[in-house]
C-alpha atoms as a PDB file:
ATOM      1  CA  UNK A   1     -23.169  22.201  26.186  1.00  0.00           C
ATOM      2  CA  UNK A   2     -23.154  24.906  29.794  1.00  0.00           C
ATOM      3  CA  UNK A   3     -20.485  27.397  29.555  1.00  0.00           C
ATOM      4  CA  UNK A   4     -19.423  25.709  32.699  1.00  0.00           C
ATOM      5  CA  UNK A   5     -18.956  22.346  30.892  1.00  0.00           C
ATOM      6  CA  UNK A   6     -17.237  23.573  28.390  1.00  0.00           C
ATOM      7  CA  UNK A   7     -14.570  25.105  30.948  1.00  0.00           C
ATOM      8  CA  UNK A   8     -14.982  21.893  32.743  1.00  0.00           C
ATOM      9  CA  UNK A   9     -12.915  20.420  29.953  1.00  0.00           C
ATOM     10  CA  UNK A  10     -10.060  22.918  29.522  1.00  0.00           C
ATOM     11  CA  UNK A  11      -6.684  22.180  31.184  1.00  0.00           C
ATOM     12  CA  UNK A  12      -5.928  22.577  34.814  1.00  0.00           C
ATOM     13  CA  UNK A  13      -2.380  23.909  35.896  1.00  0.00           C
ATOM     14  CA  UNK A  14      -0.811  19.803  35.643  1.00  0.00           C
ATOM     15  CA  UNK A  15      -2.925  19.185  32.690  1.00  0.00           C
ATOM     16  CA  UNK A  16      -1.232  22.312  30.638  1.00  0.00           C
ATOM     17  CA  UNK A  17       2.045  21.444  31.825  1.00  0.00           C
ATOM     18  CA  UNK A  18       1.660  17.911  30.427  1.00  0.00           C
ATOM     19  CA  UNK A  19       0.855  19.461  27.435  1.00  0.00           C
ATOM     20  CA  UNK A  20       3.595  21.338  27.090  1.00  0.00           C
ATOM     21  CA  UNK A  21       5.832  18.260  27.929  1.00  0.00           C
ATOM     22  CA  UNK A  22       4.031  16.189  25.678  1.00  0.00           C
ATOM     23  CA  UNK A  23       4.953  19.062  22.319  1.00  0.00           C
ATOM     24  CA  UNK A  24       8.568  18.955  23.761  1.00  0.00           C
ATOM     25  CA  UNK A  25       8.725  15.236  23.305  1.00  0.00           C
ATOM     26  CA  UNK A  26       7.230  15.270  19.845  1.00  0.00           C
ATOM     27  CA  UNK A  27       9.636  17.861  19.081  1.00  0.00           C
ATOM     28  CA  UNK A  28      12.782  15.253  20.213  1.00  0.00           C
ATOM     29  CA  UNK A  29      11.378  11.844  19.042  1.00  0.00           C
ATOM     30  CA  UNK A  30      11.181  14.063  15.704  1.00  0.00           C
ATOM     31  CA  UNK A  31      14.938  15.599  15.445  1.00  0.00           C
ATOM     32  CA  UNK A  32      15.907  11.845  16.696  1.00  0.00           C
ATOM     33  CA  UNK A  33      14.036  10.460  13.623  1.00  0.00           C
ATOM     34  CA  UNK A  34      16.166  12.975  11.667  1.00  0.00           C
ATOM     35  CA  UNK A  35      13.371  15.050  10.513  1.00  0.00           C
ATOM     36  CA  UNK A  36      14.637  18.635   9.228  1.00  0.00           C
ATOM     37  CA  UNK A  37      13.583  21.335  12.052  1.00  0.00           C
ATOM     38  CA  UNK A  38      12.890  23.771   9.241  1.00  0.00           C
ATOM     39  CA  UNK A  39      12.832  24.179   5.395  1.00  0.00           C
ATOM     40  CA  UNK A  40      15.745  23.205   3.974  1.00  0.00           C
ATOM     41  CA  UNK A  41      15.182  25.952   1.764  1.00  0.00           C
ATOM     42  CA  UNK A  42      16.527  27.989   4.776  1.00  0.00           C
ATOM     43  CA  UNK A  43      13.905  30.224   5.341  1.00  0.00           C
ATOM     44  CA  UNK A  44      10.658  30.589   7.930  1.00  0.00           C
ATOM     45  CA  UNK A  45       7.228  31.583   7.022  1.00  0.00           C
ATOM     46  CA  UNK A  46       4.260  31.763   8.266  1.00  0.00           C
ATOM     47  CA  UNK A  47       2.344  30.537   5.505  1.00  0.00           C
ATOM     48  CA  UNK A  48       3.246  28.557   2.305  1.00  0.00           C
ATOM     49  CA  UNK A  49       0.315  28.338   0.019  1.00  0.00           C
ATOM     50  CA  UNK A  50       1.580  26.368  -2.872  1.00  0.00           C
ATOM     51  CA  UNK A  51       0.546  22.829  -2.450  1.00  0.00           C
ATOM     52  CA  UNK A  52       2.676  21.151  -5.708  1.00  0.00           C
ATOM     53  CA  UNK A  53       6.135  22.831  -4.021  1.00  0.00           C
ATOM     54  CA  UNK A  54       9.422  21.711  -2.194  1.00  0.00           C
ATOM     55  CA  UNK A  55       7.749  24.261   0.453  1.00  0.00           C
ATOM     56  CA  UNK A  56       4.709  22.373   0.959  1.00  0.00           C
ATOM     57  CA  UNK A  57       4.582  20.859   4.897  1.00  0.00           C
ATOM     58  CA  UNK A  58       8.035  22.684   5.796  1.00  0.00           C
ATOM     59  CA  UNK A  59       6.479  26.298   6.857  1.00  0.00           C
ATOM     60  CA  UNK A  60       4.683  26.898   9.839  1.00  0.00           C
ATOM     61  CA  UNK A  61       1.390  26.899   7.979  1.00  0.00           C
ATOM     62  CA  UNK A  62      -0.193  26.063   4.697  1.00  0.00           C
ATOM     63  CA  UNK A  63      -3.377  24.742   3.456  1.00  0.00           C
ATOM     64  CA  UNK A  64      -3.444  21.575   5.269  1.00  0.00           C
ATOM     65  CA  UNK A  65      -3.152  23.358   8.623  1.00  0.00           C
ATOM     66  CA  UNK A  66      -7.170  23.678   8.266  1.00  0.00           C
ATOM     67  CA  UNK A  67      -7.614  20.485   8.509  1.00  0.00           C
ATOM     68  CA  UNK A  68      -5.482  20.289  11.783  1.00  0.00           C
ATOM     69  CA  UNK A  69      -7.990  23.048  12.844  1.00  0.00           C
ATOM     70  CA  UNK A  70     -10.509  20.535  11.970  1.00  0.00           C
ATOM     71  CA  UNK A  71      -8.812  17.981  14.330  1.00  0.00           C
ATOM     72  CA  UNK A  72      -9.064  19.870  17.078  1.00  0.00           C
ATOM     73  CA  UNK A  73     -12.625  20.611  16.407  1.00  0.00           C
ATOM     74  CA  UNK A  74     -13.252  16.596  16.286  1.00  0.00           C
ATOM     75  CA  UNK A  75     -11.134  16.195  19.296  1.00  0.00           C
ATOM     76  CA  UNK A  76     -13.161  18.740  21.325  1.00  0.00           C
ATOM     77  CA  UNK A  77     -16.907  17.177  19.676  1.00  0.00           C
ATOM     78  CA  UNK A  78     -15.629  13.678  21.308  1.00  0.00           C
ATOM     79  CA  UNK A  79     -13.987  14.985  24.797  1.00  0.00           C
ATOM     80  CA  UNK A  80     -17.344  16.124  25.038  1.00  0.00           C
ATOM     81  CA  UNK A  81     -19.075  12.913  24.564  1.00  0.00           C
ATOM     82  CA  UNK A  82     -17.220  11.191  27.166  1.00  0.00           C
ATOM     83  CA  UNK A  83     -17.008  14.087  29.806  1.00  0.00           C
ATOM     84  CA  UNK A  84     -20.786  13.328  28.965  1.00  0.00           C
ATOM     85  CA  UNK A  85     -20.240  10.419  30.715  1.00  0.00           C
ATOM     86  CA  UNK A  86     -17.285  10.937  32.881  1.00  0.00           C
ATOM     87  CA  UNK A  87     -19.689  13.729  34.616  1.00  0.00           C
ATOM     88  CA  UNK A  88     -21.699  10.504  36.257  1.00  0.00           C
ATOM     89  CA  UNK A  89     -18.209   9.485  37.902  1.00  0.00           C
ATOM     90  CA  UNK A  90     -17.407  13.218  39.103  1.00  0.00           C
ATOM     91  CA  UNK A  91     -15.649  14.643  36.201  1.00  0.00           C
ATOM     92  CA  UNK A  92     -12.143  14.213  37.626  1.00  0.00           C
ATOM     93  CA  UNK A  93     -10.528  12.986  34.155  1.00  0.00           C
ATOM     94  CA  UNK A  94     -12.320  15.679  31.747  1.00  0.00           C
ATOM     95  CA  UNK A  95      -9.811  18.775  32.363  1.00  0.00           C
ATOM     96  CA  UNK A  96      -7.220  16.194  30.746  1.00  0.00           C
ATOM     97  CA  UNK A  97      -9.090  16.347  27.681  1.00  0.00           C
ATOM     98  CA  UNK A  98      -6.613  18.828  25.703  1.00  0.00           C
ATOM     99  CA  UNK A  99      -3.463  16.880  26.874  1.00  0.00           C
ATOM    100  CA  UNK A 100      -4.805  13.677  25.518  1.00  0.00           C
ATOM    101  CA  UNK A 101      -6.099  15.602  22.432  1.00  0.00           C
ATOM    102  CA  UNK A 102      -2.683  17.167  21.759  1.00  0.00           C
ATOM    103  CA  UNK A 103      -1.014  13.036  22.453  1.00  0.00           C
ATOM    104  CA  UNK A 104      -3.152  11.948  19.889  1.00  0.00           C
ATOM    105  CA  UNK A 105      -2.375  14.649  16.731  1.00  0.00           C
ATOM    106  CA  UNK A 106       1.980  14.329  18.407  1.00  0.00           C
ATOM    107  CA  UNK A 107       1.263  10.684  17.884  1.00  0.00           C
ATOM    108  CA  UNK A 108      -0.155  10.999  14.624  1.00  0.00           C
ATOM    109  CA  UNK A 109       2.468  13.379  13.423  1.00  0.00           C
ATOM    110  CA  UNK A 110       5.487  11.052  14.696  1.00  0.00           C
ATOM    111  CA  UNK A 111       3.122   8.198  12.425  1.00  0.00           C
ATOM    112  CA  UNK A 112       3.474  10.786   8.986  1.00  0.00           C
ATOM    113  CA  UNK A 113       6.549  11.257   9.141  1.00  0.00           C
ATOM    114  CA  UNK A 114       7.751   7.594   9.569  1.00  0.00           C
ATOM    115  CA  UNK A 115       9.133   6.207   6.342  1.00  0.00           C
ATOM    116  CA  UNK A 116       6.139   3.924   5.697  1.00  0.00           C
ATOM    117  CA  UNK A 117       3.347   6.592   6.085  1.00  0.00           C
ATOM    118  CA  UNK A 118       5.911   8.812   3.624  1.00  0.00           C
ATOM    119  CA  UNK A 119       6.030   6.213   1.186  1.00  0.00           C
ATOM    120  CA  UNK A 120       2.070   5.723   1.263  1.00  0.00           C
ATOM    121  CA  UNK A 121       1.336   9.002   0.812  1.00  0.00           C
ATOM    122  CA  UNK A 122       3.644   9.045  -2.190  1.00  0.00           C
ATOM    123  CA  UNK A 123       2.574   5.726  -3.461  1.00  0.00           C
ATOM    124  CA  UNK A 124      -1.344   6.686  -3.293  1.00  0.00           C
ATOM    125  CA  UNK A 125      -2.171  10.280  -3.384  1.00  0.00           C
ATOM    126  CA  UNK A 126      -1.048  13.186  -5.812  1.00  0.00           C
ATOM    127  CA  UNK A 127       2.054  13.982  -3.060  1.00  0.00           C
ATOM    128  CA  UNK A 128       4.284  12.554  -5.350  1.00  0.00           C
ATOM    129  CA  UNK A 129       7.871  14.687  -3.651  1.00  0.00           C
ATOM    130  CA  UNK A 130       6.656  14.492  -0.006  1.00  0.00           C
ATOM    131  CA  UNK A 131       9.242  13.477   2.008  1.00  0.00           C
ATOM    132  CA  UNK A 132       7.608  14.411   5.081  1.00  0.00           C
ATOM    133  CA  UNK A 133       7.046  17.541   7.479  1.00  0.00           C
ATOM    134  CA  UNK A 134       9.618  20.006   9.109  1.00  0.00           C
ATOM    135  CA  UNK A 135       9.712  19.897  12.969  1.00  0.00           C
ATOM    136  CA  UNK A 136       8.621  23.727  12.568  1.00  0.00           C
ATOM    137  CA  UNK A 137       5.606  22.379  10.130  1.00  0.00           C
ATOM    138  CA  UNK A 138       4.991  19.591  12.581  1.00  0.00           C
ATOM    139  CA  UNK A 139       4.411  21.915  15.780  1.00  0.00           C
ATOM    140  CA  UNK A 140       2.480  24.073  13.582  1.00  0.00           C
ATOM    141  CA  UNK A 141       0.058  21.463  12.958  1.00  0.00           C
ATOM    142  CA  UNK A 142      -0.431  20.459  16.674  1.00  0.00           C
ATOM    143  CA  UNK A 143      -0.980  24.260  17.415  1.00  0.00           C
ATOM    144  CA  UNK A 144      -3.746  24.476  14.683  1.00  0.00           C
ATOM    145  CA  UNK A 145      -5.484  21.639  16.491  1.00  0.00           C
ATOM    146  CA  UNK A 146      -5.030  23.110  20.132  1.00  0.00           C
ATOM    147  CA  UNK A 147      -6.361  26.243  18.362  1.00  0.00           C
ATOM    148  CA  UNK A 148      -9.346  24.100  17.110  1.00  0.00           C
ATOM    149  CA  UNK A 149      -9.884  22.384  20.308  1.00  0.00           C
ATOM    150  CA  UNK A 150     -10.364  25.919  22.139  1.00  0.00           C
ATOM    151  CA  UNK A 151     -12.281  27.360  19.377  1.00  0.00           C
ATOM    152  CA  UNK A 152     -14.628  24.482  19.818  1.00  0.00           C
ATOM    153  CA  UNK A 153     -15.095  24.918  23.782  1.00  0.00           C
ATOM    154  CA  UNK A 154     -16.009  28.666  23.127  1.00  0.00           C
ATOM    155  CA  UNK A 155     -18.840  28.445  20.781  1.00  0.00           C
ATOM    156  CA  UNK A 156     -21.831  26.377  19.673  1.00  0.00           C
ATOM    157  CA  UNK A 157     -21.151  23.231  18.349  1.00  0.00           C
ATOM    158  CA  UNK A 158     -22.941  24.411  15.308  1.00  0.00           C
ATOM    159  CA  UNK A 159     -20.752  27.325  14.723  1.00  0.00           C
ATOM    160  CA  UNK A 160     -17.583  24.632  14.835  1.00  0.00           C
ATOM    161  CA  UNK A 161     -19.502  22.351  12.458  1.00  0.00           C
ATOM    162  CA  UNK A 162     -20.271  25.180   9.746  1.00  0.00           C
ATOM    163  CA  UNK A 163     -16.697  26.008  10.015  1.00  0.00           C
ATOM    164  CA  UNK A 164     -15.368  22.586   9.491  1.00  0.00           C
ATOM    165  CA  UNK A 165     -17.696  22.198   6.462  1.00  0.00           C
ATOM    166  CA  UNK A 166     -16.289  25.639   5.141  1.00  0.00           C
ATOM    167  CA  UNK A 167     -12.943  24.790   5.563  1.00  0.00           C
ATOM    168  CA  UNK A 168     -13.067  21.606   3.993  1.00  0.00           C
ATOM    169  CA  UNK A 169     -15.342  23.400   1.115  1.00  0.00           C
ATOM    170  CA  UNK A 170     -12.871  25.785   0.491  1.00  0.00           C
ATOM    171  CA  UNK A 171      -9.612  23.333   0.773  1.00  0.00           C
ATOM    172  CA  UNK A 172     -11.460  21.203  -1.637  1.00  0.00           C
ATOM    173  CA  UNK A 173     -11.763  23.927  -4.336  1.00  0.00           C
ATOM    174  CA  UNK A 174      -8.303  26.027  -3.923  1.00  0.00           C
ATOM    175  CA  UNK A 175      -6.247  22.711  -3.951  1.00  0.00           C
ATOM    176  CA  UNK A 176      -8.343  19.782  -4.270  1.00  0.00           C
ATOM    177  CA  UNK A 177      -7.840  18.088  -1.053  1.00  0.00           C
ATOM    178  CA  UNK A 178      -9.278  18.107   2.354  1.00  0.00           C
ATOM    179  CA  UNK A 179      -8.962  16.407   5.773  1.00  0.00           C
ATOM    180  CA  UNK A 180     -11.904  14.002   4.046  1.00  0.00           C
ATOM    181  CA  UNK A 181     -10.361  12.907   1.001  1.00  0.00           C
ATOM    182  CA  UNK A 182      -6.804  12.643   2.614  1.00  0.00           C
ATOM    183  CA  UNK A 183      -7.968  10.250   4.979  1.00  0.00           C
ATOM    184  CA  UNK A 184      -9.909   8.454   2.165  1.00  0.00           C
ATOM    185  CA  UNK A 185      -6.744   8.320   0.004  1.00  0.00           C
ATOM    186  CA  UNK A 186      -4.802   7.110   2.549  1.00  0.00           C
ATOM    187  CA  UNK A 187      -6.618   4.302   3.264  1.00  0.00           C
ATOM    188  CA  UNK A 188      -8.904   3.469   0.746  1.00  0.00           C
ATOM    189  CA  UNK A 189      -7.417   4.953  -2.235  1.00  0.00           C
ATOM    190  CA  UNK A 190      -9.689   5.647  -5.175  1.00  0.00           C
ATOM    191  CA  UNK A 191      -7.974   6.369  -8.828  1.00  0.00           C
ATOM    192  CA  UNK A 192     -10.565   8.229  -9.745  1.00  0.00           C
ATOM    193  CA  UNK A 193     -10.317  11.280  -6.897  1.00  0.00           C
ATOM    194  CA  UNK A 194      -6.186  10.429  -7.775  1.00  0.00           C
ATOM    195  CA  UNK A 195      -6.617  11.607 -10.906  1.00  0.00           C
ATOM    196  CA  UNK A 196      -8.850  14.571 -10.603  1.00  0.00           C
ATOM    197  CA  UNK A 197      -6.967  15.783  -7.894  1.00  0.00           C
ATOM    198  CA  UNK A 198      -3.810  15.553 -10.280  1.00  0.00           C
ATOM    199  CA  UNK A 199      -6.027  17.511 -12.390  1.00  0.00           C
ATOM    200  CA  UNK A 200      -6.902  15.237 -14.819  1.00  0.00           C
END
């Protein structure tokens, strides 16, 4: 993709405001759901790296934030596709692209941290004690995708494709997950990768 296509899909001055609106309300239909705004531990990090940990989803960052980074890098690959085709009706809708990118992962993390996602993700994968994400873990996630998303629109789309396929290579071997085999587990869940990921 141009240079200029790729800026073609970055937010205009509306679009980035309805961004920002769009994080807020995440942020409120979250502390309305009663989600914990940070660790309950008390403290704020940066990073949390232990997976198996009362921690785990409650600092800004940890090992699943890659595969947020991932999302965005997704996001980006099909915004492109359909400016693709938006470009034949004048492009008008394609500087939306990272507001509707950023409703989609606010959506999805409103979805996780509903009591039925919790209690699949505890009934199916090895995340026996989740109980969900902090509001602090929760924005962090939609920032590693917005990161993604504007990684992707800077470089070749093989450059974003070798670094999803490290990420999710190296996610795989430090804790034995990845954005692949969490969406397989949570869907299609296979005892097998359950049990090796327990470390059986």
């Amino acid at each position: 993709m141009s240079r200029a296509g790729a800026r073609s899909l970055l937010p205009h001055g509306r679009a980035v405001f309805a961004t920002f609106a769009i994080v807020v309300s995440a942020v409120v239909i979250l502390l309305a759901m009663g989600r914990v705004p940070i660790c309950t531990c008390g403290t704020v990090k940066l990073w949390h790296g232990v997976v198996q940990s009362a921690e785990n989803s409650q600092q800004l960052t940890d090992w699943y934030s890659l595969s947020h980074f991932i999302h965005g890098l997704i996001m980006y690959f099909v915004a492109w596709l359909l400016w693709s085709k938006w470009r034949l009706l004048g492009g008008r809708p394609a500087r939306w692209a990272l507001p509707i990118a950023v409703l989609v992962e606010a959506a999805w993390e409103v979805s996780e941290n509903t009591p039925m996602v919790i209690d699949r993700y505890r009934a199916v994968t090895v995340s026996f004690g989740y109980t969900g994400d902090s509001v602090l873990n929760s924005m962090g996630d939609i920032g590693c995708m917005v990161i993604g998303f504007l990684f992707a629109s800077r470089l070749p789309w093989k450059v974003s494709l070798a670094v999803a396929i490290v990420f999710e290579l190296l996610t795989l071997y430090v804790i034995r997950d990845n954005l692949a085999l969490n969406v397989i587990m949570l869907f299609w869940p296979i005892e097998a990768i359950r049990q090796w990921q327990a470390g059986g």
